[in-house]
Structures are given as C-alpha cells and as structure tokens.
PDB file of N, CA and C in Angstrom:
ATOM      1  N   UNK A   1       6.915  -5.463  13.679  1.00  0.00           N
ATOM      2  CA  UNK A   1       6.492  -5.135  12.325  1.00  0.00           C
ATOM      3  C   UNK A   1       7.705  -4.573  11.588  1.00  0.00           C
ATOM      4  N   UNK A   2       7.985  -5.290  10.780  1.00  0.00           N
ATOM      5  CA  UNK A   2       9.308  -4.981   9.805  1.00  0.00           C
ATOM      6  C   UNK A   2       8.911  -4.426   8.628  1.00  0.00           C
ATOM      7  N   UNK A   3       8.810  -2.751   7.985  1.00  0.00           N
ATOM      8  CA  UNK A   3       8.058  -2.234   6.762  1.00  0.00           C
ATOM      9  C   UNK A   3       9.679  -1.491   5.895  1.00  0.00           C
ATOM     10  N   UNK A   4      10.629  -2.413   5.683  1.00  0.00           N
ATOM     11  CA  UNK A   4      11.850  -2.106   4.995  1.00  0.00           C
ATOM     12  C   UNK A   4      11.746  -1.594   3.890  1.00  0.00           C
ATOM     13  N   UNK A   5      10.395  -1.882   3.217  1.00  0.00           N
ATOM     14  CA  UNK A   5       9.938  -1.400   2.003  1.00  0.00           C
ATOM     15  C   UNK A   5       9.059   0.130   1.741  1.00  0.00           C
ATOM     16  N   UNK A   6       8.890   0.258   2.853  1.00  0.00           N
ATOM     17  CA  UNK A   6       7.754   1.660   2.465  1.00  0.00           C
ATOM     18  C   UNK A   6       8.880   2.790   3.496  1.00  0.00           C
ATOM     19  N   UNK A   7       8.859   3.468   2.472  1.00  0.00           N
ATOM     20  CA  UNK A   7       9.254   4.944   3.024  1.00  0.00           C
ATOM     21  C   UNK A   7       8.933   6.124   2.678  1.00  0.00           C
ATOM     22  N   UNK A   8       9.691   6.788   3.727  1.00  0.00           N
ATOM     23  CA  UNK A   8       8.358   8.330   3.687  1.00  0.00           C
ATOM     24  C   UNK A   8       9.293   9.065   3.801  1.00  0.00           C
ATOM     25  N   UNK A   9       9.331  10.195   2.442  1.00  0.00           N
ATOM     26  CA  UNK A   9      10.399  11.662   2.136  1.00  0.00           C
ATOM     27  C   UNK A   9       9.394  12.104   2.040  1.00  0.00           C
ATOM     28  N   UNK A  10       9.639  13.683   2.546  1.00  0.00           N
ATOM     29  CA  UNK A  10       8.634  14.667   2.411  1.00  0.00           C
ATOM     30  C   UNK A  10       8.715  15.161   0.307  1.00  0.00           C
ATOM     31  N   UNK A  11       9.810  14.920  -0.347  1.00  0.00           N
ATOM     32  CA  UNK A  11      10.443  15.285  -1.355  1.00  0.00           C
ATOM     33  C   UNK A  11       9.956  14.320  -2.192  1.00  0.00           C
ATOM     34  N   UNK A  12       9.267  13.657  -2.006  1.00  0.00           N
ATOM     35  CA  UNK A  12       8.326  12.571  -2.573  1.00  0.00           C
ATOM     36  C   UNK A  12       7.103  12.063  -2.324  1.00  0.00           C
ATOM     37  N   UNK A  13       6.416  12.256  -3.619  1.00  0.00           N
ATOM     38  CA  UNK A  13       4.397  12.097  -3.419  1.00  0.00           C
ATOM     39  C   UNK A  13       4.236  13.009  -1.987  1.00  0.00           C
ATOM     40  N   UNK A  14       4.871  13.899  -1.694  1.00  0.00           N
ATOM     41  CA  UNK A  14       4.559  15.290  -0.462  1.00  0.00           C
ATOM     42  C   UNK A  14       4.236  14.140   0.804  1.00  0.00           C
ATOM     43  N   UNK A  15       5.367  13.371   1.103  1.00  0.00           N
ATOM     44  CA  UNK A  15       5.658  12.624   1.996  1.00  0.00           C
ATOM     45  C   UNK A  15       5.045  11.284   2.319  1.00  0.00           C
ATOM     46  N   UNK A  16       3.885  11.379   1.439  1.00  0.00           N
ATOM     47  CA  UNK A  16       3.129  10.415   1.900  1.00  0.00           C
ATOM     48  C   UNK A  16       4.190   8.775   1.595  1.00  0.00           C
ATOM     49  N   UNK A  17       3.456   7.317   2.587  1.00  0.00           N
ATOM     50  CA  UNK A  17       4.173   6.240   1.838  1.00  0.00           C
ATOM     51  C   UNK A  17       3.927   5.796   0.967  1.00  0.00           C
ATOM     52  N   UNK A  18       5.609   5.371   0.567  1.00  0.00           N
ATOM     53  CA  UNK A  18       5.420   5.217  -0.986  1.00  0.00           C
ATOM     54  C   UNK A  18       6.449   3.860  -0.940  1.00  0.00           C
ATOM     55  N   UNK A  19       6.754   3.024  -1.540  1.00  0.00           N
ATOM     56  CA  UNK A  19       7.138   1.446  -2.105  1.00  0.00           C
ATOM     57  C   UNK A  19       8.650   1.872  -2.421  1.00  0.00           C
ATOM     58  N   UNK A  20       9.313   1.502  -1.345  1.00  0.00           N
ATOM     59  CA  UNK A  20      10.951   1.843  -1.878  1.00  0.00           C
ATOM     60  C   UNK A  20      11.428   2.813  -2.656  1.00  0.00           C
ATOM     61  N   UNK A  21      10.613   3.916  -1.967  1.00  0.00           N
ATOM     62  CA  UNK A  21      10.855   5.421  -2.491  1.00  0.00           C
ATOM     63  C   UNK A  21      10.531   5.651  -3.851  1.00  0.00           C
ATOM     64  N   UNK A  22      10.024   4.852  -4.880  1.00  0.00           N
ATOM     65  CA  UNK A  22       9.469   4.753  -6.230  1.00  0.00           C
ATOM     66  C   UNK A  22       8.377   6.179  -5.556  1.00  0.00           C
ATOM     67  N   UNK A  23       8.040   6.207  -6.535  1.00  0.00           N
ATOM     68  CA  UNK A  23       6.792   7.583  -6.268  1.00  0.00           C
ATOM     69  C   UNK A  23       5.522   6.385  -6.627  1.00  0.00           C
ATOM     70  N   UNK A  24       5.288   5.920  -6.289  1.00  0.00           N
ATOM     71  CA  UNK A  24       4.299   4.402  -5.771  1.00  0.00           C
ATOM     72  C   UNK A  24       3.735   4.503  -4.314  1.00  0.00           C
ATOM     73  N   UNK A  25       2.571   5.086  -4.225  1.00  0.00           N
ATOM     74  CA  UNK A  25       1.944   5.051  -2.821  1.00  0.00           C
ATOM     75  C   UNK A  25       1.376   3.896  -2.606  1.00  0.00           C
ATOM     76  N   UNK A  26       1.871   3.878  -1.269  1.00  0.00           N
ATOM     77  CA  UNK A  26       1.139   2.415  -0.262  1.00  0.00           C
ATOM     78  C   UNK A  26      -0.622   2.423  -0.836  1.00  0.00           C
ATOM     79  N   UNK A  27      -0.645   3.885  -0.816  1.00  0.00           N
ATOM     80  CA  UNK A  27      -2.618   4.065  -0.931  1.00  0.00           C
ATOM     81  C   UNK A  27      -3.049   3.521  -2.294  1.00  0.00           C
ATOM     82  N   UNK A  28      -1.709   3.710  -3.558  1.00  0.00           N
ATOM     83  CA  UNK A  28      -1.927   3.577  -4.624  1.00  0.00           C
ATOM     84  C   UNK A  28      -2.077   2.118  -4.927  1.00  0.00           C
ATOM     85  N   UNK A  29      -1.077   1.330  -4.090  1.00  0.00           N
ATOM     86  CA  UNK A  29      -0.874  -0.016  -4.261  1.00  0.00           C
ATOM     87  C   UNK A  29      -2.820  -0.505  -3.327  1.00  0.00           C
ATOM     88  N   UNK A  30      -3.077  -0.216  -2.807  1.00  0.00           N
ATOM     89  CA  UNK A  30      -4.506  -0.828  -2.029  1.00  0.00           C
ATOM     90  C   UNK A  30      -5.261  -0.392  -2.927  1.00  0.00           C
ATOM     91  N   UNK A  31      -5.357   0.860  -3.530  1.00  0.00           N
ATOM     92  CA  UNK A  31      -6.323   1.005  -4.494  1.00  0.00           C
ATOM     93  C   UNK A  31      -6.345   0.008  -5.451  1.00  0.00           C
ATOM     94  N   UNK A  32      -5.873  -0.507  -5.964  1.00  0.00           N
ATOM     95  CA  UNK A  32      -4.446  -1.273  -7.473  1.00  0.00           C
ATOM     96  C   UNK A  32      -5.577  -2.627  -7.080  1.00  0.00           C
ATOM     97  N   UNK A  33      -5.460  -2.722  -5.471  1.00  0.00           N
ATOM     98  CA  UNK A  33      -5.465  -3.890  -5.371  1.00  0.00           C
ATOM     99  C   UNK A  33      -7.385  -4.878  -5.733  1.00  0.00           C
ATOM    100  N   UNK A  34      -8.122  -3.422  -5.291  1.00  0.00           N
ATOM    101  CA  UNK A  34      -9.450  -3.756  -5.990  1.00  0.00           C
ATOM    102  C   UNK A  34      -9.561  -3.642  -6.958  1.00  0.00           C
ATOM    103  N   UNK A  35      -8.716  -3.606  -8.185  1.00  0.00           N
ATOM    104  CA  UNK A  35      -9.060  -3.786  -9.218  1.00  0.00           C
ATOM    105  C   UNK A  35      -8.271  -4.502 -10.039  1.00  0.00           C
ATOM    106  N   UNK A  36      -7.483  -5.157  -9.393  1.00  0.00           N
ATOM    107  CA  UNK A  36      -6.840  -6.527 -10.292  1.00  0.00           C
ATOM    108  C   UNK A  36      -6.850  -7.338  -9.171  1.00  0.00           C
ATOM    109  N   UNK A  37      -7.628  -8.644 -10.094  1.00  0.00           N
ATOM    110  CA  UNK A  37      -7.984  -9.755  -8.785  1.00  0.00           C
ATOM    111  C   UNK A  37      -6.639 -10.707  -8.508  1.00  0.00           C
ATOM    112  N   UNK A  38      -5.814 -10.273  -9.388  1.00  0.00           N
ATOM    113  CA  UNK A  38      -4.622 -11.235  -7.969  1.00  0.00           C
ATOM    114  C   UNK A  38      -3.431 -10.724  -7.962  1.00  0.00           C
ATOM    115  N   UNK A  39      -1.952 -11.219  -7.428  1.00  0.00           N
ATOM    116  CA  UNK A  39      -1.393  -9.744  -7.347  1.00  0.00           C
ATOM    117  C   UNK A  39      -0.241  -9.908  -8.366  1.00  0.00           C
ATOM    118  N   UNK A  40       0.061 -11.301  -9.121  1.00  0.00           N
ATOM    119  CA  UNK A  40       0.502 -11.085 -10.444  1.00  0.00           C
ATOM    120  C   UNK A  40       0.192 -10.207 -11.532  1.00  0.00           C
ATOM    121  N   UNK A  41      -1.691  -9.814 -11.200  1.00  0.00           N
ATOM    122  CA  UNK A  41      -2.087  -8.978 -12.454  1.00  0.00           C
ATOM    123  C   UNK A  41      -1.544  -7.627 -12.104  1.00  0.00           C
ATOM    124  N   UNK A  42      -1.604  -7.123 -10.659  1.00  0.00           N
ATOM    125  CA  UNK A  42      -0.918  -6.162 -10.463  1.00  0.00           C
ATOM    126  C   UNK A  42       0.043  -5.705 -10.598  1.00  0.00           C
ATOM    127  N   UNK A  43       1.049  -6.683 -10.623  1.00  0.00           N
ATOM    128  CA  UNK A  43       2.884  -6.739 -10.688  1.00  0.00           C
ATOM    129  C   UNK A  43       2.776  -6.334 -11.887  1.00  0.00           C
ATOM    130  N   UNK A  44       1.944  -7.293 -13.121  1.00  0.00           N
ATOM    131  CA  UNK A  44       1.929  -7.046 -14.112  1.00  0.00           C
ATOM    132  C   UNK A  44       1.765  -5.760 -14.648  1.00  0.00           C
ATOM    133  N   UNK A  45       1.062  -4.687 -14.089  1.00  0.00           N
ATOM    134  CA  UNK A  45       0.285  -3.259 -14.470  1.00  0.00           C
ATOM    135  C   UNK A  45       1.420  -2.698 -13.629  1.00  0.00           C
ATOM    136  N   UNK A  46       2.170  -3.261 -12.511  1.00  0.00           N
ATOM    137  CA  UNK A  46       3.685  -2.263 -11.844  1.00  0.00           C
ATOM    138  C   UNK A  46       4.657  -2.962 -11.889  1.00  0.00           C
ATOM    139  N   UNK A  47       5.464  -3.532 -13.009  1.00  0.00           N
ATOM    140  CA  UNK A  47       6.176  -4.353 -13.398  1.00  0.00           C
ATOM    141  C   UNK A  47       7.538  -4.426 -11.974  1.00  0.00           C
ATOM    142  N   UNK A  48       8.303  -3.136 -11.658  1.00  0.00           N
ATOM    143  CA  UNK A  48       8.424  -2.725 -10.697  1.00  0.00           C
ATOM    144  C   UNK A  48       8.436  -3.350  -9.539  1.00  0.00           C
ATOM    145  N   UNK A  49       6.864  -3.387  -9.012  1.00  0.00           N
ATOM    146  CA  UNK A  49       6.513  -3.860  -7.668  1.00  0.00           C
ATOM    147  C   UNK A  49       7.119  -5.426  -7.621  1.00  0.00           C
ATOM    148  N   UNK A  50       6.961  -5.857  -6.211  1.00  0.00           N
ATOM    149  CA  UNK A  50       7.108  -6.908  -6.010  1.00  0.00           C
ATOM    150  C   UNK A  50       6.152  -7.390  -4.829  1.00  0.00           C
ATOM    151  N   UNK A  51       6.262  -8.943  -4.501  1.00  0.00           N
ATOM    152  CA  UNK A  51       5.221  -9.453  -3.886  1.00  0.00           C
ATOM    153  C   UNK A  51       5.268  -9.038  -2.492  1.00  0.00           C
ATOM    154  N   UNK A  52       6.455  -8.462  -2.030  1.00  0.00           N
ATOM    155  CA  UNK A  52       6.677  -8.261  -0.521  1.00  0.00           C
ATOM    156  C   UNK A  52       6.181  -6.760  -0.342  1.00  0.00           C
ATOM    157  N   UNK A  53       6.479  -5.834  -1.691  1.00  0.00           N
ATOM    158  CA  UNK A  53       6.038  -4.683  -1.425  1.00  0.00           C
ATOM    159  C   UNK A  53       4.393  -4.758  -1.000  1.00  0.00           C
ATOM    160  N   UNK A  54       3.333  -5.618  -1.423  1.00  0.00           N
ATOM    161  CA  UNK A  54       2.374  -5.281  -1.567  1.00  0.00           C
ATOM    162  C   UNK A  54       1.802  -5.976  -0.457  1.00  0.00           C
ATOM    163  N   UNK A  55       2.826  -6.862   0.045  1.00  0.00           N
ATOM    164  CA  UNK A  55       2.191  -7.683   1.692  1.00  0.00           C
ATOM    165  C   UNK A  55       2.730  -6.456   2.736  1.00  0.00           C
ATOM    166  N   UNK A  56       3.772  -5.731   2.607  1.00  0.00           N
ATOM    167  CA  UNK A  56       4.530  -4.597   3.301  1.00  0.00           C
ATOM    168  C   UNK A  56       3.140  -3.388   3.422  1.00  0.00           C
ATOM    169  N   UNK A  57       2.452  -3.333   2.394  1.00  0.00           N
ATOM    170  CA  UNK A  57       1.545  -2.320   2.178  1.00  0.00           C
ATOM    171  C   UNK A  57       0.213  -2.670   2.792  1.00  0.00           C
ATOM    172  N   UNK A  58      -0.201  -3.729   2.643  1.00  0.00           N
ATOM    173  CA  UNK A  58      -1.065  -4.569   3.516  1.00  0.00           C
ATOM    174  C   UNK A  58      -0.976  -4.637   4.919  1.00  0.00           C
ATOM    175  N   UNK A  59       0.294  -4.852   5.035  1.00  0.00           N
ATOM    176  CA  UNK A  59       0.165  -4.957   6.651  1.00  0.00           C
ATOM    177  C   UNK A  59       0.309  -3.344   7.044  1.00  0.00           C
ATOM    178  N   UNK A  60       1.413  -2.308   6.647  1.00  0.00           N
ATOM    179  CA  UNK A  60       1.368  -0.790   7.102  1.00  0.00           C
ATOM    180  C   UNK A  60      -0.401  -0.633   7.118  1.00  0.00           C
ATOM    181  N   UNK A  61      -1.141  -0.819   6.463  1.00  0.00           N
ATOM    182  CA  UNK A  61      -2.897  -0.458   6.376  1.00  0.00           C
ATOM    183  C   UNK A  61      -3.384  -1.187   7.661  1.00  0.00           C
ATOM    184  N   UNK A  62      -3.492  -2.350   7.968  1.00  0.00           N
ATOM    185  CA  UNK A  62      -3.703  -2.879   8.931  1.00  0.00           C
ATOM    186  C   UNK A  62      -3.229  -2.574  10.108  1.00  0.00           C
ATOM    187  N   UNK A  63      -2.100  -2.406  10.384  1.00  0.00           N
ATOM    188  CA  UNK A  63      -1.475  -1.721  11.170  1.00  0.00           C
ATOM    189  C   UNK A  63      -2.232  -0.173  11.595  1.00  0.00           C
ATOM    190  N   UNK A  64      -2.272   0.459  10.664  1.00  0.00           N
ATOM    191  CA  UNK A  64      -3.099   1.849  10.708  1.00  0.00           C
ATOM    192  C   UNK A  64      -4.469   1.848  11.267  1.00  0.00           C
ATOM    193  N   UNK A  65      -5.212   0.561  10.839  1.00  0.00           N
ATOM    194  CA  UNK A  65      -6.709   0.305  11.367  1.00  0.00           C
ATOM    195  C   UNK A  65      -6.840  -0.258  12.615  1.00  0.00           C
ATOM    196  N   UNK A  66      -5.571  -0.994  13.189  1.00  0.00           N
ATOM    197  CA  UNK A  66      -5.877  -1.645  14.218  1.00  0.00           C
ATOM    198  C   UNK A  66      -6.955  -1.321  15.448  1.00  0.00           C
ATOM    199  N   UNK A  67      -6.577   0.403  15.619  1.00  0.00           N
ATOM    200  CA  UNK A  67      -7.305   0.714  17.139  1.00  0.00           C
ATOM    201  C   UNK A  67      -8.668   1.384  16.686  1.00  0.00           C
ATOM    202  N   UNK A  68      -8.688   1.816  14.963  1.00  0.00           N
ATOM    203  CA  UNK A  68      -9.298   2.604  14.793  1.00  0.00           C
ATOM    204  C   UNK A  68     -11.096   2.094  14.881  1.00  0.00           C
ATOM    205  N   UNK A  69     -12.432   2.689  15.603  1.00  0.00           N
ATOM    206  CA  UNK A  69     -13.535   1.945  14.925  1.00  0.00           C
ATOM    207  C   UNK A  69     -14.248   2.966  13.863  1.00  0.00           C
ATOM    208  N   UNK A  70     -14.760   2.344  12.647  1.00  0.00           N
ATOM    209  CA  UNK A  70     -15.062   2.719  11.603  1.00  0.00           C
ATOM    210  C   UNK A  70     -16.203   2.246  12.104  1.00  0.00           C
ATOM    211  N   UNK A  71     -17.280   3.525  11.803  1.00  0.00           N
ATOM    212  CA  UNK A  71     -18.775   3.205  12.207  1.00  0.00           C
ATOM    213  C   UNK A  71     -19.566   3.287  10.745  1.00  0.00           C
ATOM    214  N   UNK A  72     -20.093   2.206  10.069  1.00  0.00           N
ATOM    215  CA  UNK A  72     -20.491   2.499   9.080  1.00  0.00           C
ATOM    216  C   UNK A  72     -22.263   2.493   9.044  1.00  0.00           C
ATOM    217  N   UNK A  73     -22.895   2.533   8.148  1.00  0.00           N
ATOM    218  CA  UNK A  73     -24.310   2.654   7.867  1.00  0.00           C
ATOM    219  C   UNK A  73     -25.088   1.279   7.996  1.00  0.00           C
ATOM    220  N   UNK A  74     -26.652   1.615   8.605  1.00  0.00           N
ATOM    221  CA  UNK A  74     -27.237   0.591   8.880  1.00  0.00           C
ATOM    222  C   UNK A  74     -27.245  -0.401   7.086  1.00  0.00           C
ATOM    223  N   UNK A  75     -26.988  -1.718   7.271  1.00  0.00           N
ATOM    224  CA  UNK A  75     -27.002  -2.306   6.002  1.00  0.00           C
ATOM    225  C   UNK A  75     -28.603  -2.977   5.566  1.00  0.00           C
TER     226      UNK A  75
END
C-alpha cells in the first residue's frame, strides 16, 4: 500500500490525515464524497485535490476497515 499522499503532522488538523499536508482531511475528503456524485464535482468544490488524492483516501479508509466488524441494526 503506497499512501505518498496523505500525511500526518501533529501541527496540522491536530494530526489527524490530511491530503499532502493541505489542512484537507482524508475524513473530510470521504465525507465530500457523499455529497458530490462524482469526483470531478468534488475536485471542482477542492480545486486543489486531485484524482489520486481521493483514491489514496479511499484506500487509507479501507485499509482501516479491513479487520474491523461493524455490527449494525436489525434492517
């Protein structure tokens, strides 16, 4: 897993990851991402970002969930 793009200073957003040290959280970019349906509209609203940052951010999340089980409510 190659994440060249997300890094973590404590001296920035209080360490959390953030998109090539921009004060741009990984969390901010997944949030971003339910609410613009594709990821030009997003680029568009973080002119900034780019397409690798937000596959970089995708996979760090996935990565994070891998072992985890999320028990959710009867549907």
């Amino acid at each position: 897993m190659q994440l060249d793009r997300i890094t973590i200073d404590p001296s920035v957003m209080n360490g959390q990851p953030c998109i090539r040290g921009m004060r741009l959280t990984v969390r901010r970019v997944l949030e971003a991402l339910t609410v613009y349906l594709t990821w030009d509209e997003l680029i568009a609203e973080y002119p900034d970002l780019e397409k690798e940052d937000i596959r970089q951010a995708l996979e760090l999340a996935a990565h994070n969930l891998d072992d985890e089980v999320i028990v959710l409510g009867a549907a």
